[in-house]
Each structure stands twice: as C-alpha cells, then as structure tokens.
Protein backbone atom coordinates (compact mmCIF):
# COMPACT_ATOMS: atom_id res chain seq x y z
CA UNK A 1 -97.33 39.48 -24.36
CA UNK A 2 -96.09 41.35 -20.92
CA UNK A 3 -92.96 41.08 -20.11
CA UNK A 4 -91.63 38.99 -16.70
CA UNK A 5 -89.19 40.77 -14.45
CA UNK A 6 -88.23 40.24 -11.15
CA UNK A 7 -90.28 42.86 -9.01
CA UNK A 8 -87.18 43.36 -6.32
CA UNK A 9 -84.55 43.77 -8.66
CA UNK A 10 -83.56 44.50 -12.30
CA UNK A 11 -82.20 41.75 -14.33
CA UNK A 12 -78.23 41.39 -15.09
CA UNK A 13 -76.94 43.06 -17.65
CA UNK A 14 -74.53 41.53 -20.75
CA UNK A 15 -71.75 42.06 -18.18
CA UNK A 16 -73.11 41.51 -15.15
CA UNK A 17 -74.32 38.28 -16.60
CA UNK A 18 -70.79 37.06 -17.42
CA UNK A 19 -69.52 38.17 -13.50
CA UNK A 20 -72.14 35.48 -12.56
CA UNK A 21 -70.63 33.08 -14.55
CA UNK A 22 -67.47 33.59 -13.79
CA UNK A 23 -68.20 33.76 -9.97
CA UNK A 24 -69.96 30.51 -10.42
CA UNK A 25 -66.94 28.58 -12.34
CA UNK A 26 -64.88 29.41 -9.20
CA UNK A 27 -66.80 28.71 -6.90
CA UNK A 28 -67.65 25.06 -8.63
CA UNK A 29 -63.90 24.64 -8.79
CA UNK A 30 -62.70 25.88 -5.10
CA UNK A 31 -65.59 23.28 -4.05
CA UNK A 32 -63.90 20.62 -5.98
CA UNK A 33 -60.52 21.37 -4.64
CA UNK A 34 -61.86 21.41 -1.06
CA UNK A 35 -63.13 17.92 -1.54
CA UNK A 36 -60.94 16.47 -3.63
CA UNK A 37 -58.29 17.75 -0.88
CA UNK A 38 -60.14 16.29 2.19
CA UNK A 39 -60.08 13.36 -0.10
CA UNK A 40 -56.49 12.92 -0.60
CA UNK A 41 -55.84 13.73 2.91
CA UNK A 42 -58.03 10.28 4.26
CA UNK A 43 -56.44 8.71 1.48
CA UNK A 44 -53.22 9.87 2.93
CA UNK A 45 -53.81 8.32 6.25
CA UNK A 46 -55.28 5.31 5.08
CA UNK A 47 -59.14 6.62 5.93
CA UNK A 48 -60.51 5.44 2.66
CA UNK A 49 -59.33 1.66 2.36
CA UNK A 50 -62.10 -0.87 2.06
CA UNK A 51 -61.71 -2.55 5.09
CA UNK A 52 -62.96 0.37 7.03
CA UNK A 53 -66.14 0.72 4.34
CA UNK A 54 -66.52 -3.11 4.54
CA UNK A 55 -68.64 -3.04 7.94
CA UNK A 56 -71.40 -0.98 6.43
CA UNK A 57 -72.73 -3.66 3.87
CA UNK A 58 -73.06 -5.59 6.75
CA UNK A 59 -76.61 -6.23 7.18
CA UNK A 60 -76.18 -6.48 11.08
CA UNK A 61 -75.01 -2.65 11.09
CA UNK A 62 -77.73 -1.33 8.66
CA UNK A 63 -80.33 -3.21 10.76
CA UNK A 64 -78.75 -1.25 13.87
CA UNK A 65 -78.67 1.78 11.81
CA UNK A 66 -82.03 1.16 10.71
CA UNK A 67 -83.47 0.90 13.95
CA UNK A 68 -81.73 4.16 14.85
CA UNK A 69 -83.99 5.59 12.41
CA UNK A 70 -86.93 4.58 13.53
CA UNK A 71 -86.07 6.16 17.08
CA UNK A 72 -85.06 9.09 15.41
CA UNK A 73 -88.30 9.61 13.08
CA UNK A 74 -90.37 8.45 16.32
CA UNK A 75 -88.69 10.92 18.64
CA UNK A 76 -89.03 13.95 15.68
CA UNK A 77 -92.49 13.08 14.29
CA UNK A 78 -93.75 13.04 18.23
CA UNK A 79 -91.93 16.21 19.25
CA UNK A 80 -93.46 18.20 15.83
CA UNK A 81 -96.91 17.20 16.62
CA UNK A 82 -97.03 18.04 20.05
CA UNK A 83 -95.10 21.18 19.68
CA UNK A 84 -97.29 22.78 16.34
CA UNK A 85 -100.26 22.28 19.06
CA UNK A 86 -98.01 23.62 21.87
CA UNK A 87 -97.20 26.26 19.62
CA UNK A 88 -100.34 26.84 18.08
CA UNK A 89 -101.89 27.72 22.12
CA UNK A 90 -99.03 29.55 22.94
CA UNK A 91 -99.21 31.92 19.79
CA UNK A 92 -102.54 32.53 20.51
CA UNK A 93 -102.19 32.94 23.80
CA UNK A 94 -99.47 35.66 22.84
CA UNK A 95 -102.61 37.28 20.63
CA UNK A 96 -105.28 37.29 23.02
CA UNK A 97 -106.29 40.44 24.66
CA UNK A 98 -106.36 39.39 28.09
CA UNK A 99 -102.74 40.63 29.99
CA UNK A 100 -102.60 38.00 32.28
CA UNK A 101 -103.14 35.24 29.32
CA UNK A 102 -101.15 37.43 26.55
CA UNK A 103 -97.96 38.46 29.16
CA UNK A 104 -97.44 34.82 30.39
CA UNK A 105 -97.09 33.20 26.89
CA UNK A 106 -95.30 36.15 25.82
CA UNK A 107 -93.02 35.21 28.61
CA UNK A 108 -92.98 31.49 28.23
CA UNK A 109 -92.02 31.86 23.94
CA UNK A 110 -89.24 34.26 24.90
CA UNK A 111 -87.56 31.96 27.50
CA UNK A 112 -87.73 28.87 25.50
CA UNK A 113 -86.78 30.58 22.41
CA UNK A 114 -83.25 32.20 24.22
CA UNK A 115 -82.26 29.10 26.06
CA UNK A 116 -80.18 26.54 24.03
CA UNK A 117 -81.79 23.38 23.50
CA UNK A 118 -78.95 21.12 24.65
CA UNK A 119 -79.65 23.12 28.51
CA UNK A 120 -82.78 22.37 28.36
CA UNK A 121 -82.06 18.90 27.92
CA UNK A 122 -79.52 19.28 30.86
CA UNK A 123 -82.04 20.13 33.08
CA UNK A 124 -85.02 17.78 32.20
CA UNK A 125 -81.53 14.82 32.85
CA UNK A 126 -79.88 16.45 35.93
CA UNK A 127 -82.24 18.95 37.21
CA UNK A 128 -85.67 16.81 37.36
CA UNK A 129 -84.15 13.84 39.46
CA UNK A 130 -82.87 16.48 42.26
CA UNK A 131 -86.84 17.08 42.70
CA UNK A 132 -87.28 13.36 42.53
CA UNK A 133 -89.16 12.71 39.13
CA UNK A 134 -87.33 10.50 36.69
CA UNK A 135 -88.82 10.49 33.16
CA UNK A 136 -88.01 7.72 30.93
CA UNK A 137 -84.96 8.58 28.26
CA UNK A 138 -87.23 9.45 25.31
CA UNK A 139 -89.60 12.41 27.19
CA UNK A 140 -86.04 13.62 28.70
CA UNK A 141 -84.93 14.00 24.95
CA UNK A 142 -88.61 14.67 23.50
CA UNK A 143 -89.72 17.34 25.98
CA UNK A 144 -87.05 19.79 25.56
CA UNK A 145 -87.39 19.56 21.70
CA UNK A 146 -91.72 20.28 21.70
CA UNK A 147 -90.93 23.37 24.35
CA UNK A 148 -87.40 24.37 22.00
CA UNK A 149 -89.47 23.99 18.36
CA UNK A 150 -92.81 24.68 20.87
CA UNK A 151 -91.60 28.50 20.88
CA UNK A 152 -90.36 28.54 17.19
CA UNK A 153 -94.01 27.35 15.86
CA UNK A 154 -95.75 29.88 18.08
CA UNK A 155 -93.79 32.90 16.64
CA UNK A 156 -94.62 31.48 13.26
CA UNK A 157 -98.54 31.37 14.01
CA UNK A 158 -98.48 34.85 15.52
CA UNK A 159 -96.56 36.06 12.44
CA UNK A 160 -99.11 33.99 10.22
CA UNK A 161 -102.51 35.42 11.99
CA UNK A 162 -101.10 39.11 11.65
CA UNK A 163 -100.28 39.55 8.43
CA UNK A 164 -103.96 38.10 7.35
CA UNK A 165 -106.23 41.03 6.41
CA UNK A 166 -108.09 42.74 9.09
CA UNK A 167 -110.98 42.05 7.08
CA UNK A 168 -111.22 38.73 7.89
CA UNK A 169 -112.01 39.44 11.56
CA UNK A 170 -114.56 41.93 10.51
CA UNK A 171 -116.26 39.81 8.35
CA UNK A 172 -116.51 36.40 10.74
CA UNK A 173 -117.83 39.10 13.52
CA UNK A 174 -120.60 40.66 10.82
CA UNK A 175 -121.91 36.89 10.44
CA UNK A 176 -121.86 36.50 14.17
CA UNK A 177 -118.91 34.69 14.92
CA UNK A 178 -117.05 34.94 18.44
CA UNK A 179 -113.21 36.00 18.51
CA UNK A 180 -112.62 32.44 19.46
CA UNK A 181 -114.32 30.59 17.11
CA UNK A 182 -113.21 33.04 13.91
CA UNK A 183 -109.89 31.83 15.07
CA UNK A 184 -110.65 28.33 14.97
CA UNK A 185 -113.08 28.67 11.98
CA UNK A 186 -111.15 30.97 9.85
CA UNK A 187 -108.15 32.24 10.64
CA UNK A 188 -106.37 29.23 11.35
CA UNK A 189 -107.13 27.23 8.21
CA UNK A 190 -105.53 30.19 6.15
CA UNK A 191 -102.49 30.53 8.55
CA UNK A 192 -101.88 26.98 8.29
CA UNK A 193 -102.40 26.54 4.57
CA UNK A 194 -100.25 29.41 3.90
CA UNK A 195 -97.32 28.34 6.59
CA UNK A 196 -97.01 24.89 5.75
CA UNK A 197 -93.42 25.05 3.68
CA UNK A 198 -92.18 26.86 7.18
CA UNK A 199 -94.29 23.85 9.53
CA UNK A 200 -92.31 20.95 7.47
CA UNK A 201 -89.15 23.18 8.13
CA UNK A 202 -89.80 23.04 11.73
CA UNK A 203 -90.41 19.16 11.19
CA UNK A 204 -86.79 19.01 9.14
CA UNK A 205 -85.51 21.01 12.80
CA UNK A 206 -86.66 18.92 15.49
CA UNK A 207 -85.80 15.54 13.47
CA UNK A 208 -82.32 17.20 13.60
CA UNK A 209 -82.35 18.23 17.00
CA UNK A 210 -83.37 14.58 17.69
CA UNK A 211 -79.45 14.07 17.31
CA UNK A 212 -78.65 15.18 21.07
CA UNK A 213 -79.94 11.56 22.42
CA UNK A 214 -76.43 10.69 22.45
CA UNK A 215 -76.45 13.17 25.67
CA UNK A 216 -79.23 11.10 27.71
CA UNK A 217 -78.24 7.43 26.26
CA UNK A 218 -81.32 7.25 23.99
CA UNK A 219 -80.84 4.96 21.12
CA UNK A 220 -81.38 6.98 17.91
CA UNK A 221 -79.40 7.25 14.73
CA UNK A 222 -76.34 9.40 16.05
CA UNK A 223 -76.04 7.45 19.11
CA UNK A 224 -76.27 3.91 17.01
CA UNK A 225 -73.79 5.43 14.66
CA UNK A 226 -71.38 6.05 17.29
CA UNK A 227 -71.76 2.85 18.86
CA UNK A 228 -70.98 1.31 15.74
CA UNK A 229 -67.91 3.50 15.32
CA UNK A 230 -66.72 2.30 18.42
CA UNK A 231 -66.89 -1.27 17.77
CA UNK A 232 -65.51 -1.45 13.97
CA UNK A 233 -62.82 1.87 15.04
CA UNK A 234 -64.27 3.10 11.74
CA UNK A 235 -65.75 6.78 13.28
CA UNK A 236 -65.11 8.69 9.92
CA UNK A 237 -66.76 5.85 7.76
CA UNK A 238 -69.83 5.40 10.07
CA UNK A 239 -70.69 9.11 10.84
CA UNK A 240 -70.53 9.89 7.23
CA UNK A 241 -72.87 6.87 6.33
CA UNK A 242 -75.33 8.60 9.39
CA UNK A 243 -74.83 11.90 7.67
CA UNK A 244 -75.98 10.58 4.30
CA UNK A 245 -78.94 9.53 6.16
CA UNK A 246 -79.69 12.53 7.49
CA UNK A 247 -79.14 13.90 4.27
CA UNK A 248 -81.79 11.82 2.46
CA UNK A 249 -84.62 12.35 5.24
CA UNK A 250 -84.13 15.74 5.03
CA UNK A 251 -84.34 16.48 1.42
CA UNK A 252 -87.27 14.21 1.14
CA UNK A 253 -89.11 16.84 3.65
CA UNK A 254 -87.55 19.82 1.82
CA UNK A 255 -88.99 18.36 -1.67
CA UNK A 256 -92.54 17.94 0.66
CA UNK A 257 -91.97 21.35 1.29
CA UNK A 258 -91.93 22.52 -2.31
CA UNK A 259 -94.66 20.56 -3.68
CA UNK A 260 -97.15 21.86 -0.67
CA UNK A 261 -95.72 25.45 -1.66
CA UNK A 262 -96.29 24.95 -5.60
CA UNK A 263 -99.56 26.88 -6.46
CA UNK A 264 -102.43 23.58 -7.51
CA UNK A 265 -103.06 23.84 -11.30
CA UNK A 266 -107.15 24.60 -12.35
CA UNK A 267 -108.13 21.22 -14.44
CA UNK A 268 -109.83 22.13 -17.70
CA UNK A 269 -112.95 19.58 -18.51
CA UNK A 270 -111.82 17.72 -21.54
CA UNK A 271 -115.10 18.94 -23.22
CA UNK A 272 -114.99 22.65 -23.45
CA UNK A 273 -111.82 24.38 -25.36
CA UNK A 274 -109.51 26.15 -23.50
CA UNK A 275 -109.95 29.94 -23.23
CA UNK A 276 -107.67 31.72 -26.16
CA UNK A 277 -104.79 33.57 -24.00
CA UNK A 278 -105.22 36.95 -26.37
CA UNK A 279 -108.41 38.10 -27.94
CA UNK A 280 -108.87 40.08 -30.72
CA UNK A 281 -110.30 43.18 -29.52
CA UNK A 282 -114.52 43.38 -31.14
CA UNK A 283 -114.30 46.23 -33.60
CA UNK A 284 -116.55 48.91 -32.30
CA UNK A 285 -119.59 49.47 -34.34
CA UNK A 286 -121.47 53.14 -34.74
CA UNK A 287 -124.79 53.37 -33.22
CA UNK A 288 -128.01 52.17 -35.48
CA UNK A 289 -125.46 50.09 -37.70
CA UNK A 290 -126.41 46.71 -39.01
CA UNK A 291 -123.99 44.28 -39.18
C-alpha cells in the first residue's frame, strides 16, 4: 500500500507534533479568556440582562429582520449574477487580441478593482444627481457592488482560461472551431466548473458588501438592525442577533462551496463486483509450457 504524504511539506515529527498541541491548547484557552472577558465586561455594565434580549423574540422584530433579509439576499443574489456576466465579458475582453478591446477592459478591471467600494457608492448617491439622473436606492447600492465584485470575477476568469492547457485551443481549432466559439464551447465550461468554490466566494462577498445600504437608506438587514437598535436602545443585542445572521448565510454558502469542490464519487452497478484494489501479480510462464 503507498504511503500518503503531503506533497508541500514533510509531516511533524514526535516533537513537532506535541508544539502543535501545545500551540493549540493556548490558543483554545486565550480565545476563551477573550470571550469570557468581553463577557463579564457587558455583564459589568448591565449589557446582558434580559430585558435588552427580550425584544428579539418579538415576532414584530424578526419579521422586520426577516424582511431585511430578503433585501439583502435580493440585492446580493442580483449583484452576483450580473457581475459573473459583467465579469465574464470583461475577462475576456482583457484576453482578446485586439488592443483597443484588450487595453480598455484592462483599464476598466484595474480602476474598479483599486477604488473602494463604499466611493463608488458615493458617487452613484452624490455624483449621479449633479448630472441629473436619480436611480432608485437599490441600483445606487446594486451597481457599485456588480462593477466592485464585476472586476474581482473577471480577474478570476482570466486566471481560470490561462492556466487551462494550450492544448485545448489547438484542439477546438484542428476540428474547426473559431477563437470565439472555443471560448464559449470549451473553455468556459472547464473554467467555470473548475472556479466554482471561488464564484460562491464572490457570492459570500457581494451579499456582505450588501451591508453598506445603511449609506443610501436602503432597507436591508444592517440598516433594519439598526433601526431596531434605535427604537429598543438595545444596539449591542440587535447587531449581534444581525451578525449571527450573517453568520448562518454565510456558512451555508461556504458548506455550498465545499460540496461543489468535493471530487463526485464513480457509482459501481450493483451487479458486477468491485475491482480487487491489489492483484496478485500472474506468475510468468516459460515459452511452449502447458499449464
């Protein structure tokens, strides 16, 4: 049976086993100190009483909350899909070999990429209405977000369609295939088959980023949260509910991330026996002998 060992590093030692351990005991117990500090510290100033936890069974707030949600997932699902297909055409863009299509998006992915978000969302609020066009609160909030995560998915598809094997391209051409439709046709199925853990991390990001409506007065889960805050003067209570939210959503999408990343397992038909995993090697047999 071969051995399995790690291919970019050796595995610990006796000793360098028990360092691990050791490192990991401390750092389990400096966690639990930190918490159970910031603990007795709202206990301390009364943070952690039950009248100030009391408003969140209410099924007024959680239907407030709730709806918060829905903004939020409608606001992140929206700005993913248009921005993988904003992305997708700029990172091909950035590919093709014509300068005056390749410089442009080149350009375009740089600029969005080194601007902060929360700017861009300045500008689409202030800047727009100074030309005279007022978008409605969610496309001043959902713009920004498909040309921020817009950028992010484009470098991601470049990166994807380069590091497939240059035989790909040579093989779609040998069956008569034009540059664009290999792309379409083959490339981009494997890019997107082999990318999808980082596309529902992108996903996980602009849901995330759908947190700065509390900057143009859309009504999504942060903003709800802090409305509630307000009107119970319970801000610690309700923004830690929100971030248990958050929380949840997110690892749901990491965990959809991880099963779309786990390799598909080859079903055996119940009718033929499974192969055996280590043959006896056939005895080799002189020439002209009977058996």
């Amino acid at each position: 049976m071969k051995s399995r060992s790690p291919a970019l590093f050796d595995e610990l030692g006796p000793r360098g086993q028990k360092r691990l351990k050791i490192a990991t005991v401390v750092a389990v117990l400096a966690l639990i100190g930190i918490v159970g500090g910031a603990l007795a510290q709202l206990a301390h100033v009364q943070q952690l009483t039950a009248r100030l936890w009391e408003p969140l069974i209410e099924w007024s707030n959680i239907r407030y909350l709730l709806q918060g949600l829905l903004t939020t997932l409608e606001v992140g699902l929206t700005g993913a899909a248009i921005s993988l297909v904003f992305g997708t055409l700029m990172g091909l863009g950035r590919l093709s070999t014509h300068k005056w299509v390749s410089i442009p998006c080149a350009g375009l992915i740089e600029l969005f990429r080194a601007i902060p978000l929360i700017l861009l969302v300045y500008f689409f609020l202030i800047g727009l209405p100074m030309f005279g066009w007022n978008l409605p609160p969610f496309w001043v909030l959902t713009i920004p977000i498909v040309l921020h995560a817009g950028a992010v998915f484009a470098e991601i598809v470049r990166a994807g369609v380069n590091s497939l094997d240059r035989g790909q391209f040579d093989a779609a051409a040998a069956i008569g295939l034009r540059r664009g439709q290999t792309m379409v046709l083959v490339v981009l199925p494997q890019v997107f088959r082999a990318l999808r853990p980082a596309l529902v991390t992108q996903v996980i990001r602009t849901l995330k980023e759908s947190s700065l409506g509390y900057v143009v007065g859309y009504p999504e889960l942060l903003r709800d949260g802090q409305v509630i805050g307000e009107f119970n003067a319970n801000f610690v209570q309700t923004y830690a509910f929100t971030a248990v939210i958050y929380i949840v959503i997110n690892f749901g999408l990491s965990r959809v991330a991880e099963l779309l990343d786990r390799p598909k397992k080859v079903r055996r038909r119940p009718d033929r026996p499974a192969p055996d995993p280590d043959p006896e090697p056939a005895a080799s047999q002189p020439a002209g002998t009977l058996v």
